[in-house]
Protein backbone atom coordinates (compact mmCIF):
# COMPACT_ATOMS: atom_id res chain seq x y z
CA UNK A 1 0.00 0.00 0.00
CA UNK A 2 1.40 3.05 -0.93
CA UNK A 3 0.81 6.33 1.16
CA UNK A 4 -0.94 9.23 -0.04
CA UNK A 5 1.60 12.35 1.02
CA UNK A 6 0.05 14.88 3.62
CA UNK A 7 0.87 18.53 1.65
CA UNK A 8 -0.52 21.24 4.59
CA UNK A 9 0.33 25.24 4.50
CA UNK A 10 3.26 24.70 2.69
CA UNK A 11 6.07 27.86 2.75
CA UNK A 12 8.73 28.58 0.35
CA UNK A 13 12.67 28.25 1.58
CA UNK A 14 14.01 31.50 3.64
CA UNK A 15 10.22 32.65 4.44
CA UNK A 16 10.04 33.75 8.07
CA UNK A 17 7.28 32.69 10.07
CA UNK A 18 5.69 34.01 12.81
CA UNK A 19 3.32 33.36 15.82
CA UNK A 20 1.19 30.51 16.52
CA UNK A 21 0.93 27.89 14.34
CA UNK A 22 -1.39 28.76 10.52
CA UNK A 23 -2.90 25.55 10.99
CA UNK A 24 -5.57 23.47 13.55
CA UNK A 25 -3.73 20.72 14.79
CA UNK A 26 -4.67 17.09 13.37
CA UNK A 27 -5.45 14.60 15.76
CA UNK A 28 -4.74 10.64 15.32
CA UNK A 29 -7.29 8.32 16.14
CA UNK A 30 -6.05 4.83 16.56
CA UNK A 31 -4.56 2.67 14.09
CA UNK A 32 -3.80 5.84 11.57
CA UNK A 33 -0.59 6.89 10.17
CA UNK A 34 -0.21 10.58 9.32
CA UNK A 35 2.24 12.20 7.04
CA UNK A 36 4.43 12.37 4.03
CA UNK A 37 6.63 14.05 1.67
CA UNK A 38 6.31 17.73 0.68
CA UNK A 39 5.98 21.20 2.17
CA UNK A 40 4.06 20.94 5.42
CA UNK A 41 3.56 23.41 8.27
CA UNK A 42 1.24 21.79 10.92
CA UNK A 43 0.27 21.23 13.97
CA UNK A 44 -0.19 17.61 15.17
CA UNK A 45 -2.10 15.05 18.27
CA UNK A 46 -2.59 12.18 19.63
CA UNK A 47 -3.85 11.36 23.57
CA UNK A 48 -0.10 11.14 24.49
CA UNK A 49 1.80 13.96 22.34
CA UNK A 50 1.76 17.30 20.85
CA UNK A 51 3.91 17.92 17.84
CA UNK A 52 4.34 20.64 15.91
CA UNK A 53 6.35 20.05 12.32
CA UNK A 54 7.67 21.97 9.49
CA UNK A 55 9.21 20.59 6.27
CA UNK A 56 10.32 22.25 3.20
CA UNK A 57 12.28 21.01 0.06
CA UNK A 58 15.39 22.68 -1.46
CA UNK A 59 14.65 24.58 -4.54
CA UNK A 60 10.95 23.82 -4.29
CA UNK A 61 10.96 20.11 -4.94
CA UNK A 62 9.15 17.83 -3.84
CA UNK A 63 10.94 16.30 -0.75
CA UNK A 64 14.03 14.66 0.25
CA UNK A 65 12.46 14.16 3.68
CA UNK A 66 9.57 11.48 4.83
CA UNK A 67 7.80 12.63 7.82
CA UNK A 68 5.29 10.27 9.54
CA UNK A 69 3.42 9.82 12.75
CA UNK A 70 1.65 7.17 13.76
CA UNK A 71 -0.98 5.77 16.61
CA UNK A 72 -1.37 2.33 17.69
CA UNK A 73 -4.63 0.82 18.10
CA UNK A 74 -5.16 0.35 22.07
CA UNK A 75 -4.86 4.57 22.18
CA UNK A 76 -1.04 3.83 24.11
CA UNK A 77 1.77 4.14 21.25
CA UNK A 78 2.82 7.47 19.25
CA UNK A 79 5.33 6.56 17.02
CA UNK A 80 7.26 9.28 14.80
CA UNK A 81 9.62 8.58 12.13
CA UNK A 82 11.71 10.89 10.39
CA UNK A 83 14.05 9.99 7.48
CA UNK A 84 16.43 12.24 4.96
CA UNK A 85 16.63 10.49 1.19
CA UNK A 86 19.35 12.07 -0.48
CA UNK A 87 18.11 12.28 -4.14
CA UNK A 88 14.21 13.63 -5.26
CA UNK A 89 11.37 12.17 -6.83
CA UNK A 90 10.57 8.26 -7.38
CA UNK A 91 13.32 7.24 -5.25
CA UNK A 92 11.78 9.49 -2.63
CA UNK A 93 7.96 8.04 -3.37
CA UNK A 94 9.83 4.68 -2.96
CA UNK A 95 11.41 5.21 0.49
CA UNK A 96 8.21 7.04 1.81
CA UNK A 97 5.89 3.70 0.87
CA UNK A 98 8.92 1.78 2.42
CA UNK A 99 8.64 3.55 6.00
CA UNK A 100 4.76 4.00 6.03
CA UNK A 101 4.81 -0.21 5.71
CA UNK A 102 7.10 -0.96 8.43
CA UNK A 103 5.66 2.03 10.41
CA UNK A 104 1.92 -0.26 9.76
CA UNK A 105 4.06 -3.53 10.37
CA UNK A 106 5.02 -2.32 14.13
CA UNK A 107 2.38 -0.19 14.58
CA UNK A 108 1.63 -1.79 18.19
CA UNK A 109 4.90 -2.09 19.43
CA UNK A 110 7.54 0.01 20.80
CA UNK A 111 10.29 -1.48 18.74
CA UNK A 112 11.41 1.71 16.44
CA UNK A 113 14.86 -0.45 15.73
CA UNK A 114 12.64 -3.16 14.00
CA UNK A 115 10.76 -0.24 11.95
CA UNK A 116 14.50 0.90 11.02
CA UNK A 117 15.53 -3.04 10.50
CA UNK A 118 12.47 -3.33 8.23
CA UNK A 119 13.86 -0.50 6.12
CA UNK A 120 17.56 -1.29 5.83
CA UNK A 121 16.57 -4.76 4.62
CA UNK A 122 14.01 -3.96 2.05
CA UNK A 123 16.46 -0.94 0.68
CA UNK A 124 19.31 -3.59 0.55
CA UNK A 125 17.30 -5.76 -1.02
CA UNK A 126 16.50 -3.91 -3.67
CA UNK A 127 20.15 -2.44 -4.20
CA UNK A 128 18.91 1.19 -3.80
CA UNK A 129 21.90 3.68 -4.07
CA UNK A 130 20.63 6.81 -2.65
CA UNK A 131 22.04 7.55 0.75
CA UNK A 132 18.70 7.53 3.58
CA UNK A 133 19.27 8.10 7.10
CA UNK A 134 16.46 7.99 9.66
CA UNK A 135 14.94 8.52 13.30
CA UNK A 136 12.03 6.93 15.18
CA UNK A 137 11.03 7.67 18.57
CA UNK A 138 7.98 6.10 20.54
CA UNK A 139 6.42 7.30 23.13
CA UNK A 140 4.18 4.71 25.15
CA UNK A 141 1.93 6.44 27.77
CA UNK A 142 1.71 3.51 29.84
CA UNK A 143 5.12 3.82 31.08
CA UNK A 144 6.21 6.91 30.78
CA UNK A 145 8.71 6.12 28.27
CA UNK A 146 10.37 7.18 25.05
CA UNK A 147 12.20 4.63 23.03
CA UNK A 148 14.19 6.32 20.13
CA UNK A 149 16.33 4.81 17.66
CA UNK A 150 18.73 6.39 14.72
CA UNK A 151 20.21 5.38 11.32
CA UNK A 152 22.74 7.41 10.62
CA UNK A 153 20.80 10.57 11.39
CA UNK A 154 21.35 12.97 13.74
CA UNK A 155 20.40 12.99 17.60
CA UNK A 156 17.33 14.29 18.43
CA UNK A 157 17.29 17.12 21.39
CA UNK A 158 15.36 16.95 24.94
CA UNK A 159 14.47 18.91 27.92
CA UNK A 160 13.53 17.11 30.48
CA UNK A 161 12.19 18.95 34.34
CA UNK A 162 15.49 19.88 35.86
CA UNK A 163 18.11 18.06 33.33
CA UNK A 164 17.51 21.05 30.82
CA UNK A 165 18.54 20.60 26.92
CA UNK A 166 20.61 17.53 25.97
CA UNK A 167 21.56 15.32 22.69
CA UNK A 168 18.83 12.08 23.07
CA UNK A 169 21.96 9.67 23.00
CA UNK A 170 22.35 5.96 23.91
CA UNK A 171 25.59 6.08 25.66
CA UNK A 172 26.09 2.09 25.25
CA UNK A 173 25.26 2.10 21.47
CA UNK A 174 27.63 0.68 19.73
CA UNK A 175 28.74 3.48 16.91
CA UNK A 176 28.15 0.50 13.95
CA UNK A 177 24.45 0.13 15.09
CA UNK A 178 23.99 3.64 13.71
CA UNK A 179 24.95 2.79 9.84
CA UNK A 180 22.77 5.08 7.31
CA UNK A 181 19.94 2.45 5.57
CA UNK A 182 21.31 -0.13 2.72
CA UNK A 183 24.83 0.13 4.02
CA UNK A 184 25.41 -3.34 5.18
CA UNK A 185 22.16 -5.52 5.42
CA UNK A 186 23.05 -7.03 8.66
CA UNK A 187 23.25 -3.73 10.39
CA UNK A 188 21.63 -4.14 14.31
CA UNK A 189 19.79 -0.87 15.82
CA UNK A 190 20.02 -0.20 19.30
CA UNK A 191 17.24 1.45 20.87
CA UNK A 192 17.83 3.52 23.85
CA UNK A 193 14.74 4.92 26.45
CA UNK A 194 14.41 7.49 28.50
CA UNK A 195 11.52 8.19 30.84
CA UNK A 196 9.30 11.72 30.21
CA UNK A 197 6.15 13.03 31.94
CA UNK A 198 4.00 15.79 31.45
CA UNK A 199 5.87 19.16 29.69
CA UNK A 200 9.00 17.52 28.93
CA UNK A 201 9.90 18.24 25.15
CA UNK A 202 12.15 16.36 22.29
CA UNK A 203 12.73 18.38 19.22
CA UNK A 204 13.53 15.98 16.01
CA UNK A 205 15.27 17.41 12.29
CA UNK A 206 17.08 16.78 9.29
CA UNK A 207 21.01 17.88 8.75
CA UNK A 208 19.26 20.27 6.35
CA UNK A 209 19.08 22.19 9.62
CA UNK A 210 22.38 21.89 11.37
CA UNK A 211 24.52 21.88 7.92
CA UNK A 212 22.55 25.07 6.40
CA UNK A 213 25.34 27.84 5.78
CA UNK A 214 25.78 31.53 5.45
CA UNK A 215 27.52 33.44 3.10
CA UNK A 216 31.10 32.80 4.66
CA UNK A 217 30.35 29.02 4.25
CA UNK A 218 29.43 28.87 8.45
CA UNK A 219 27.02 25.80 9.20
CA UNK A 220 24.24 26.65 11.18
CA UNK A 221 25.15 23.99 13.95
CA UNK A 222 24.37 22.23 17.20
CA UNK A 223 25.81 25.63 19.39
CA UNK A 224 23.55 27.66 17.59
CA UNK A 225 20.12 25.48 18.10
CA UNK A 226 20.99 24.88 21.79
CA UNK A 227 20.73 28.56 21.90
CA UNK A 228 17.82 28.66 20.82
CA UNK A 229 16.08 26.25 22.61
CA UNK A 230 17.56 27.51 26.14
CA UNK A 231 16.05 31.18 25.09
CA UNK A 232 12.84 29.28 24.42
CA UNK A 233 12.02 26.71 26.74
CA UNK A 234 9.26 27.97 28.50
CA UNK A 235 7.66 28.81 25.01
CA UNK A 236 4.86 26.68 23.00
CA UNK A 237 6.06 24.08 20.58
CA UNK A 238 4.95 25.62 17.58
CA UNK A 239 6.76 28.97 18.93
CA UNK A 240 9.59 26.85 19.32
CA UNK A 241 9.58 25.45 16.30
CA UNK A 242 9.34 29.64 14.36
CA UNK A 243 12.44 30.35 16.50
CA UNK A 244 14.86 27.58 15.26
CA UNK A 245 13.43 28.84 11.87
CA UNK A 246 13.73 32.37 12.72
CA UNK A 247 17.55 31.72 13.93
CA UNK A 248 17.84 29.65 10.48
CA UNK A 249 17.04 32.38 8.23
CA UNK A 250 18.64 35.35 9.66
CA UNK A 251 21.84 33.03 9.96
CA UNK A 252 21.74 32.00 6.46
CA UNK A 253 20.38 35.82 5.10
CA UNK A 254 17.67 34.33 3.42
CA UNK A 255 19.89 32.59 0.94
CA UNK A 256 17.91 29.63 -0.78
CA UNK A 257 18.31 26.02 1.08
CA UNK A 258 20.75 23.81 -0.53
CA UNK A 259 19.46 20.72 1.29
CA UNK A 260 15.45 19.56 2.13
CA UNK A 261 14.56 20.81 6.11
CA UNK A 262 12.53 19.53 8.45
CA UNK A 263 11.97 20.91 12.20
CA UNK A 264 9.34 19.07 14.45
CA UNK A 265 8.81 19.71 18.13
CA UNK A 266 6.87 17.83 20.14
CA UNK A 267 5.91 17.82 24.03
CA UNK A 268 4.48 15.00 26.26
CA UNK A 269 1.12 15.74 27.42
């Protein structure tokens, strides 16, 4: 079954965007998955998350980045799964019908690192050359807990009460287990978890973000995002989510993105 992409307020690369969010937000009922490829701006719910997300492509086309949520069917699980596919087009459509499958496949289980296992396989498999790098975190309200998983993408940010802002890292994981997709088909992904109630926040991108330069050639960065987030923590998610974008633009002068972006926020309710 191939997905049918989610395209919601999209914005064009270097606009600057303000206040609260231009969208409702969409809420998940159980069993759905929710997202895409292509220029969203959107607010997003389920019983145990709020997210807020933003994607754009580079040069207006459509995507380099899949963005999906989805919500298990005893009203418990929110997975999200984010993944960069360096190239445009088919094999984009590909990799997107690829991740909404496994995403369906595990859809009542908090194993993200079988979602991503799913994935490398079938892309090996098929001998697909395009780099892809992904995250998935889950958040099961029954226990408090976040599972989160990577492939070659980069660490996802948290706050958590009285730890403040922090790379979501498993310490233990072996660096191999976090191989890009279709490297080596009998790549293992560790999941790590971490526990989060009520306020605590985990912002998720692409190296779109973090790589994006100014005119002197000077990446955006990880310095320049912690900024940001320490300046905003008591904020909303979606006003989060304008001020990494704000800080994006003015460092890069409005020059047009070289490399698809996505931004998503999200805080457990």
């Amino acid at each position: 079954m191939t997905p049918t992409p989610v395209i919601a307020s999209g914005s064009n690369p270097g606009t600057r965007l303000t206040g609260g969010s231009r969208t409702n937000a969409y809420r998940l009922v159980c069993s759905e998955i929710w997202g895409g490829i292509g220029a969203l701006d959107q607010d997003v719910a389920t019983r145990g998350i709020a997210a807020s997300i933003y994607a754009v492509a580079a040069g207006g086309n459509r995507g380099g980045d899949i963005h999906y949520l989805s919500y298990c069917s005893y009203d418990m699980i929110t997975r999200i799964a984010v993944a960069d596919v360096r190239g445009h087009g088919e094999s984009v459509t590909l990799v997107s019908s690829w991740v909404y499958d496994a995403l369906k496949a595990q859809m009542n289980t908090v194993a993200g690192n079988q979602v991503l296992s799913d994935l490398n396989r079938k892309i090996c498999e098929r001998g697909f050359e395009a780099m892809t790098t992904a995250a998935v975190v889950s958040y099961d309200t029954s226990r408090s807990a976040l599972h989160f998983c990577y492939a070659g993408h980069p660490p996802a940010m948290v706050w958590r009460h009285g730890a403040g802002w922090r790379r979501l890292e498993n310490l233990a994981e072996p660096e191999a287990s976090n191989l890009p997709l279709g490297v080596r088909a009998s790549a293992a992904y560790e999941q790590g978890q971490v526990t989060l109630t009520a306020g605590d926040r985990v912002v998720m991108f692409t190296d779109g973000l973090l790589e994006a330069e100014d005119l002197h050639g000077d990446a955006f960065g990880e310095e320049r995002l912690l900024t940001v987030l320490e300046e905003q923590h008591g904020a909303s998610i979606s006003a989060i989510k304008y001020a990494i974008l704000d800080s994006l633009f003015n460092h890069t002068k409005r020059l047009p993105l070289v490399d698809d972006l996505t931004v998503l926020t999200t805080e457990v309710r």
